[in-house]
C-alpha atoms as a PDB file:
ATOM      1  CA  UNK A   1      31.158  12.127  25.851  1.00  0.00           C
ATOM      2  CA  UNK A   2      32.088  10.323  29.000  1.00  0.00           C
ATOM      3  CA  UNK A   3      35.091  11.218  31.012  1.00  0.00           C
ATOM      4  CA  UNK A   4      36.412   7.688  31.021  1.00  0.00           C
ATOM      5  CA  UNK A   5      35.824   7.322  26.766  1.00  0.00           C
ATOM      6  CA  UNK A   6      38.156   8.721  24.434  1.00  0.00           C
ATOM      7  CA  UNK A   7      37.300   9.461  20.657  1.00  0.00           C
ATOM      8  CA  UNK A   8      38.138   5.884  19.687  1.00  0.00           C
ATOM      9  CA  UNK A   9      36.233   4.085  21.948  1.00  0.00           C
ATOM     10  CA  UNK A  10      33.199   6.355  20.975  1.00  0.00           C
ATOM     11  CA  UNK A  11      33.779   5.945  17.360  1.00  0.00           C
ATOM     12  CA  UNK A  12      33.503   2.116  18.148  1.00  0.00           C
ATOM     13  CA  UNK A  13      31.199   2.050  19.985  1.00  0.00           C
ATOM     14  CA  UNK A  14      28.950   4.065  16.995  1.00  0.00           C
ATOM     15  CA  UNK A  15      29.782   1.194  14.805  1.00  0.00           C
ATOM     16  CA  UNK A  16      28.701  -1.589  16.927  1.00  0.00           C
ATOM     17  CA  UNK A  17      25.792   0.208  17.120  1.00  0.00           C
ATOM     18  CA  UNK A  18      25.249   0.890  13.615  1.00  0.00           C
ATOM     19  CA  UNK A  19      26.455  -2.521  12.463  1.00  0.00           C
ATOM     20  CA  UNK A  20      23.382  -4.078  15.045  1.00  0.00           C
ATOM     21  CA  UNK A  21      21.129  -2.169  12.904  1.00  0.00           C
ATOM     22  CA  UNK A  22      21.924  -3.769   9.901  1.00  0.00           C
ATOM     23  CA  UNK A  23      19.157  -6.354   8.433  1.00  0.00           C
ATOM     24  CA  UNK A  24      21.420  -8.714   7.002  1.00  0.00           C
ATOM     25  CA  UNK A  25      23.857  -9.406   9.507  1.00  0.00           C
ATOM     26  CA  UNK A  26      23.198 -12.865  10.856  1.00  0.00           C
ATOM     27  CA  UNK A  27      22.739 -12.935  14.650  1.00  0.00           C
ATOM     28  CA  UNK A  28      25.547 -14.801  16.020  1.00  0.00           C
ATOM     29  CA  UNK A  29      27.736 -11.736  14.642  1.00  0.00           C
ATOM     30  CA  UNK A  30      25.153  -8.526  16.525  1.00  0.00           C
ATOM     31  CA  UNK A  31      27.299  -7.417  19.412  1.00  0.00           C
ATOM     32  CA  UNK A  32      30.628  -8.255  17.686  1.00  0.00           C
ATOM     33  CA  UNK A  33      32.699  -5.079  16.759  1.00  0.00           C
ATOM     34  CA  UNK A  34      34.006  -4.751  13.061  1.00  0.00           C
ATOM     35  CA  UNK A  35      37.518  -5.817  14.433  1.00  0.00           C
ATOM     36  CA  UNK A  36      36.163  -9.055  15.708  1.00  0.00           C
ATOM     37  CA  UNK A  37      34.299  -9.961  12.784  1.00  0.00           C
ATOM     38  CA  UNK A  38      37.126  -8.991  10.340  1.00  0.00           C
ATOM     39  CA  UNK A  39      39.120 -11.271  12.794  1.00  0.00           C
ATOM     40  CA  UNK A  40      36.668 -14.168  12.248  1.00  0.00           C
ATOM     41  CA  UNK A  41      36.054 -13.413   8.501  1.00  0.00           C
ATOM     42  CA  UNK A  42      39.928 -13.708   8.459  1.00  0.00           C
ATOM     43  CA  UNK A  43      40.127 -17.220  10.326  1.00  0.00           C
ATOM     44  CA  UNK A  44      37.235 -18.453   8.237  1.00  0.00           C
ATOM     45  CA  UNK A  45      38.792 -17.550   5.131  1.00  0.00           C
ATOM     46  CA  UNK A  46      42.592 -18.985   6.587  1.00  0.00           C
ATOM     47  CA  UNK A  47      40.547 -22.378   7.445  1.00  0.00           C
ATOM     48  CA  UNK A  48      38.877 -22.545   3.395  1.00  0.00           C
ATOM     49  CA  UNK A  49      42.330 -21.884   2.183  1.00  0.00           C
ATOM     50  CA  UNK A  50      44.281 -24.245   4.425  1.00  0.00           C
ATOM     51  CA  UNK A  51      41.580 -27.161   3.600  1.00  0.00           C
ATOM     52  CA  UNK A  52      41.794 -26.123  -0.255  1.00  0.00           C
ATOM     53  CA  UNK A  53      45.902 -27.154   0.543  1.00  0.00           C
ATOM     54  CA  UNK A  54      44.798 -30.047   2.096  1.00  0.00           C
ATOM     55  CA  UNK A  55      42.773 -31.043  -0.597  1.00  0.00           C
ATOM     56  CA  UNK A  56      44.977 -29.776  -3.305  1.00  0.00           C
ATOM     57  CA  UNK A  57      47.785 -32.075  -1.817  1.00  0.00           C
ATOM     58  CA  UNK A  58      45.651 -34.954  -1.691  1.00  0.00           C
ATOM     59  CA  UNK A  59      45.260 -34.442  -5.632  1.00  0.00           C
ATOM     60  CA  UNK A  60      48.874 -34.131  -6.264  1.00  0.00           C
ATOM     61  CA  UNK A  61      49.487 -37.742  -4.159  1.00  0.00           C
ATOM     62  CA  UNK A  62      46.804 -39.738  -5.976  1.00  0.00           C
ATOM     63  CA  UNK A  63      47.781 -37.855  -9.336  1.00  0.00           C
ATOM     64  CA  UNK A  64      51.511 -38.998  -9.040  1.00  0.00           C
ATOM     65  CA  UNK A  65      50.560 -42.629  -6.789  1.00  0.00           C
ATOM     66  CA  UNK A  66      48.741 -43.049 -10.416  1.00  0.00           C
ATOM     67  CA  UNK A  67      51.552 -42.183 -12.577  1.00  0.00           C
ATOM     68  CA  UNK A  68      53.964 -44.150 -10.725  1.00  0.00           C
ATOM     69  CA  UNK A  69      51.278 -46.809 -11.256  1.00  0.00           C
ATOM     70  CA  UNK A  70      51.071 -46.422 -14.852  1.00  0.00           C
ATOM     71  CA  UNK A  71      55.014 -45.978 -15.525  1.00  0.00           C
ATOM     72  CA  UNK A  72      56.049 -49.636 -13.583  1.00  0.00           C
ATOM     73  CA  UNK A  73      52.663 -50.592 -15.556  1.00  0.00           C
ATOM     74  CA  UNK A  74      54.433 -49.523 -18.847  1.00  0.00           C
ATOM     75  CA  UNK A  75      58.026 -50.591 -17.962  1.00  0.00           C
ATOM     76  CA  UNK A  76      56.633 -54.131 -16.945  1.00  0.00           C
ATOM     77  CA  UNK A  77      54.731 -54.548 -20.713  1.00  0.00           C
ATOM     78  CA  UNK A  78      58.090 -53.131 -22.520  1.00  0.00           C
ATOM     79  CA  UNK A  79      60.021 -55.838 -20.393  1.00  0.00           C
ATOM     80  CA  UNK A  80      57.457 -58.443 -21.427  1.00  0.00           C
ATOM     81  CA  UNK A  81      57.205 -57.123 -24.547  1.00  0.00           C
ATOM     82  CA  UNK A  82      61.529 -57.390 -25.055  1.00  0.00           C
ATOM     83  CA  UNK A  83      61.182 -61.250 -23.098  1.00  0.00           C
ATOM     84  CA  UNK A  84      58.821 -62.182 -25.501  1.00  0.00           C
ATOM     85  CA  UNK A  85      60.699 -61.161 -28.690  1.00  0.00           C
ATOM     86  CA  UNK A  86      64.029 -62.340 -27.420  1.00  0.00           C
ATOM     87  CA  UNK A  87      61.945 -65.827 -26.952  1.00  0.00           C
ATOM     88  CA  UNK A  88      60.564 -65.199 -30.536  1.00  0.00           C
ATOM     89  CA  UNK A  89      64.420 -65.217 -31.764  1.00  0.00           C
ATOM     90  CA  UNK A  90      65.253 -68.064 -30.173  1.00  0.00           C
ATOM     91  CA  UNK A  91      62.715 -70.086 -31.388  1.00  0.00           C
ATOM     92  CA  UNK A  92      63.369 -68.568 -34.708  1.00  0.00           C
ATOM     93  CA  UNK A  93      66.875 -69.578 -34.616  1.00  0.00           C
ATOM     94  CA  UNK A  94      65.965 -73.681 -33.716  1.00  0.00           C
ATOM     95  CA  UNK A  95      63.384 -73.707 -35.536  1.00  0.00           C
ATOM     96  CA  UNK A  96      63.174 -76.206 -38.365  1.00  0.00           C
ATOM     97  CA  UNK A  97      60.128 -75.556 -40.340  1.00  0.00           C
ATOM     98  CA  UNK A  98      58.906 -78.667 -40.335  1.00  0.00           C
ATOM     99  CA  UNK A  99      55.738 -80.196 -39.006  1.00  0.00           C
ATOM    100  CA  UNK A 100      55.932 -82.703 -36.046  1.00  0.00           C
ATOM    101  CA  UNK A 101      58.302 -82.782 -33.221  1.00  0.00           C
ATOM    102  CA  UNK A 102      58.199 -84.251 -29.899  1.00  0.00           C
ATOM    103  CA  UNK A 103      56.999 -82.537 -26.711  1.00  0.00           C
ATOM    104  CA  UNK A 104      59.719 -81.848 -25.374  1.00  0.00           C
ATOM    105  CA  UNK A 105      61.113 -79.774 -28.218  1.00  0.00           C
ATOM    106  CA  UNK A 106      58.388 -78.528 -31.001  1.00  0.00           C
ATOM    107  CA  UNK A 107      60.929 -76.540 -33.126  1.00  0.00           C
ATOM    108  CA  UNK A 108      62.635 -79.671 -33.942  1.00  0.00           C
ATOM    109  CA  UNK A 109      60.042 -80.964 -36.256  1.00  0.00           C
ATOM    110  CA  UNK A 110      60.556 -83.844 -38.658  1.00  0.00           C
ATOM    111  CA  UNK A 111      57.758 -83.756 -40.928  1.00  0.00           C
ATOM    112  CA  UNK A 112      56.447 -81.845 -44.043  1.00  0.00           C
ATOM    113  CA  UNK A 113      57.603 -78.328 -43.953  1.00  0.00           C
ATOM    114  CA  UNK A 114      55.644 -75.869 -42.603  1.00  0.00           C
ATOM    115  CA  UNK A 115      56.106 -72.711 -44.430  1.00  0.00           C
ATOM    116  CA  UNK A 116      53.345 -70.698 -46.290  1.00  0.00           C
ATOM    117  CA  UNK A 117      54.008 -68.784 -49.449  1.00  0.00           C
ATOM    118  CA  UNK A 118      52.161 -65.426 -50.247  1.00  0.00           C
ATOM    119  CA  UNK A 119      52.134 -63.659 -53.443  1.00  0.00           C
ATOM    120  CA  UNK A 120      52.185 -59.741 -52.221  1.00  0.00           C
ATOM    121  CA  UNK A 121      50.691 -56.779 -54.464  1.00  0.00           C
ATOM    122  CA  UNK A 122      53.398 -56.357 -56.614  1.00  0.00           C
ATOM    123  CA  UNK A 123      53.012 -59.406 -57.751  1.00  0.00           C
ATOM    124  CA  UNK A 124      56.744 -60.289 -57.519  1.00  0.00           C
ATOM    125  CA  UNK A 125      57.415 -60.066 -54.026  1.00  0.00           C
ATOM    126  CA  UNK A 126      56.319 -63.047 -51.687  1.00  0.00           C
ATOM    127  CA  UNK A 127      56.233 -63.570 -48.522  1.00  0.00           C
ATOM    128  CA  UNK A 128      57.346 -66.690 -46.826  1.00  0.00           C
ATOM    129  CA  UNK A 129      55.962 -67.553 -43.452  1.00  0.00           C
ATOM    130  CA  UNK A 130      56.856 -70.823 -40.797  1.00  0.00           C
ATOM    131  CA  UNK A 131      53.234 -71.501 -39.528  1.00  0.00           C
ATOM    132  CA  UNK A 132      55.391 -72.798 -35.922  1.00  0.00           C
ATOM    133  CA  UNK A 133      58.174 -69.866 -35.182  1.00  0.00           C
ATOM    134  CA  UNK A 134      56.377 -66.982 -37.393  1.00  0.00           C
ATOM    135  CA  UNK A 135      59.622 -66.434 -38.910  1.00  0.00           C
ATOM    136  CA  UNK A 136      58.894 -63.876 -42.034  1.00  0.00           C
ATOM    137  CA  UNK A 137      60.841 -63.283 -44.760  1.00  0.00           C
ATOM    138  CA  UNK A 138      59.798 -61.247 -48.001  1.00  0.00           C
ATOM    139  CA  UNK A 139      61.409 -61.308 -51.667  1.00  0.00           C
ATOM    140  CA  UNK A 140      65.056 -59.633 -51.582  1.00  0.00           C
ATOM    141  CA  UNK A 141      64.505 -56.279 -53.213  1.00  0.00           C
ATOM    142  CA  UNK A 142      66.186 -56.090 -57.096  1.00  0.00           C
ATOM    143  CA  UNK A 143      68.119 -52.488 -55.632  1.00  0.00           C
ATOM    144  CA  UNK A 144      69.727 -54.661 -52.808  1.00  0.00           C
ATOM    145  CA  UNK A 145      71.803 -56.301 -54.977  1.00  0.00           C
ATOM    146  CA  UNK A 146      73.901 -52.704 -55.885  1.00  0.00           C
ATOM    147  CA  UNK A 147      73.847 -51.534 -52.290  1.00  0.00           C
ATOM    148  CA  UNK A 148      74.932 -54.402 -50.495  1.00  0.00           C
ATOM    149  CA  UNK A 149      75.440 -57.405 -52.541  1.00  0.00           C
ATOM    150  CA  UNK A 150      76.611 -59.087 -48.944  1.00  0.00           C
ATOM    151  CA  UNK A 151      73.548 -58.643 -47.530  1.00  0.00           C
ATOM    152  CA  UNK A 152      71.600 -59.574 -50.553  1.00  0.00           C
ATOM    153  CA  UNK A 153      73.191 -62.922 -51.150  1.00  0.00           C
ATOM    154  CA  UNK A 154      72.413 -63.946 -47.270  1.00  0.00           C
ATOM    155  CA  UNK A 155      69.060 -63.171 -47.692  1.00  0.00           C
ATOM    156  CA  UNK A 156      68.442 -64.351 -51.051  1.00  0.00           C
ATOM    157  CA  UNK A 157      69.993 -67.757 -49.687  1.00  0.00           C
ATOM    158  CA  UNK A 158      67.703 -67.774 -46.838  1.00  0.00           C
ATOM    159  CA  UNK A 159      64.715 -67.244 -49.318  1.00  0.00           C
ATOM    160  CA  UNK A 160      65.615 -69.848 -51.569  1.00  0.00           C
ATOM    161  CA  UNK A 161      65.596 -72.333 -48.766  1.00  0.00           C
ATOM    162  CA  UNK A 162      61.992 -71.134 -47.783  1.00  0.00           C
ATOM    163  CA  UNK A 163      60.796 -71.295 -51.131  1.00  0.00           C
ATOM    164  CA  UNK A 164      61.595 -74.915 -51.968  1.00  0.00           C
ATOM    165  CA  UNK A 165      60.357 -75.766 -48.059  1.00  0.00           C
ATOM    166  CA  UNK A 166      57.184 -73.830 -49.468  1.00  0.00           C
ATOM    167  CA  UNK A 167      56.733 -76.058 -52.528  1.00  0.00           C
ATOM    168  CA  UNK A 168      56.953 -78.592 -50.335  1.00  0.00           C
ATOM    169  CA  UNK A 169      55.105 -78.156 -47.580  1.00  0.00           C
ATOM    170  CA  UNK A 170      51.692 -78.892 -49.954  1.00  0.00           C
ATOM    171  CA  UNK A 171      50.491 -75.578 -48.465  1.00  0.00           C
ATOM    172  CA  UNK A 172      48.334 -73.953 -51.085  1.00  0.00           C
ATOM    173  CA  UNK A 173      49.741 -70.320 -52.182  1.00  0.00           C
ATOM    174  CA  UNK A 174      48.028 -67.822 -50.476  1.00  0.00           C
ATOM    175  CA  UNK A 175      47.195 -64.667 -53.774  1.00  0.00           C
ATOM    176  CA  UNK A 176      45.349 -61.990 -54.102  1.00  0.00           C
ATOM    177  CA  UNK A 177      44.779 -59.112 -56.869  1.00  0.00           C
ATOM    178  CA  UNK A 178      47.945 -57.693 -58.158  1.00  0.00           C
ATOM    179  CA  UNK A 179      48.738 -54.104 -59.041  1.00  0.00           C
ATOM    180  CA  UNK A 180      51.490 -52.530 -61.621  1.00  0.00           C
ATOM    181  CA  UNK A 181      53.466 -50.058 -59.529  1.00  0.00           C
ATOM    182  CA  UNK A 182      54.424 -47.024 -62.090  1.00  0.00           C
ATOM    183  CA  UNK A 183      56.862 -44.237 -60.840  1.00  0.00           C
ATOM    184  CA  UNK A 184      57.428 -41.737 -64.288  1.00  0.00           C
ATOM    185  CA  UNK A 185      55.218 -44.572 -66.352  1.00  0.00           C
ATOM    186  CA  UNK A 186      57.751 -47.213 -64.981  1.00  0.00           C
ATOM    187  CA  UNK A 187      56.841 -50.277 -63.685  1.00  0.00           C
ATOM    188  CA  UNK A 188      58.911 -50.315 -60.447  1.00  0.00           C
ATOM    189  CA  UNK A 189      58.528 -52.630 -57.345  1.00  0.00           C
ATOM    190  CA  UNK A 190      57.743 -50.869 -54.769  1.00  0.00           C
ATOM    191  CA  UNK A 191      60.374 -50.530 -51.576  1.00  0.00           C
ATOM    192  CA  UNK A 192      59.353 -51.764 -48.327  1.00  0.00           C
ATOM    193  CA  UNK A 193      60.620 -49.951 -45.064  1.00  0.00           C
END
């Protein structure tokens, strides 16, 4: 041993040596000491892992840029969605039923009625459509009658008037096969919900 070389600097210099002797180590590294190359195996591996942040934030933005994107996308069909039914209602409410009108105000028709009668599968309920507003309104159901005869009587007066605007509208009925609803071997007519 050298005067000037302690015990460490022999034992690293031994594994310089013995780490140039190794086949697979590629030749930029020959001549490095094991500290240096753990040093650059440490800033390579501090570089992958600081791009794999990078690129993991980049994810994360586009990820939430395209919820945010599909949330106003969703809140601005609900909103359309609510305009267009309020509009619906409207019309519904000025509506007359009736063919005709003048441009500047189609729901206030003046001609033959415009409502459509279908016979549903029951064959006791119908449904009675305006062809203009799209206002629907079905048979009041028999059980109404003991549960809220209020209710009942307002719709069974709103039916009535739809039914004679049917008959007269020259509208053929719109049918189709009927079936016999049995609950028990009772006929029943079936509840809508």
């Amino acid at each position: 041993m050298a005067k000037n070389q302690t015990p460490k600097s022999t034992a690293t210099a031994s594994t310089v040596a013995e780490m140039q002797d190794l086949p697979e180590l590629p030749e930029e590294y020959r001549g490095m000491s094991l500290q240096q190359i753990q040093l650059a195996i440490a800033a390579a591996d501090l570089q992958a892992k600081l791009l794999d942040l990078d690129r993991i934030r980049d994810e994360n933005a586009k990820r939430l840029a395209v919820k945010q994107a599909n949330d106003n996308h969703n809140k601005q069909i609900q909103e359309q969605i609510k305009s267009e039914e309020a509009m619906l209602r409207f019309a519904q409410s000025v509506c007359r039923h009736r063919m005709g009108g003048y441009a500047k105000n189609i729901w206030a028709g003046d001609g033959r009625p415009c409502v459509v009668r279908t016979q549903m599968l029951d064959g006791v309920t119908y449904l009675l459509q305006c062809l203009r507003c799209r206002l629907k309104v079905l048979t009041p159901h028999p059980s109404l009658a003991q549960k809220n005869p209020a209710q009942y009587q307002a719709e069974m007066a709103l039916y009535q008037k739809l039914w004679e605007m049917s008959a007269d509208s020259g509208l053929d009925e719109i049918r189709g096969p009927t079936f016999v609803f049995k609950q028990d071997g009772v006929p029943i007519i079936p509840e809508r919900v």
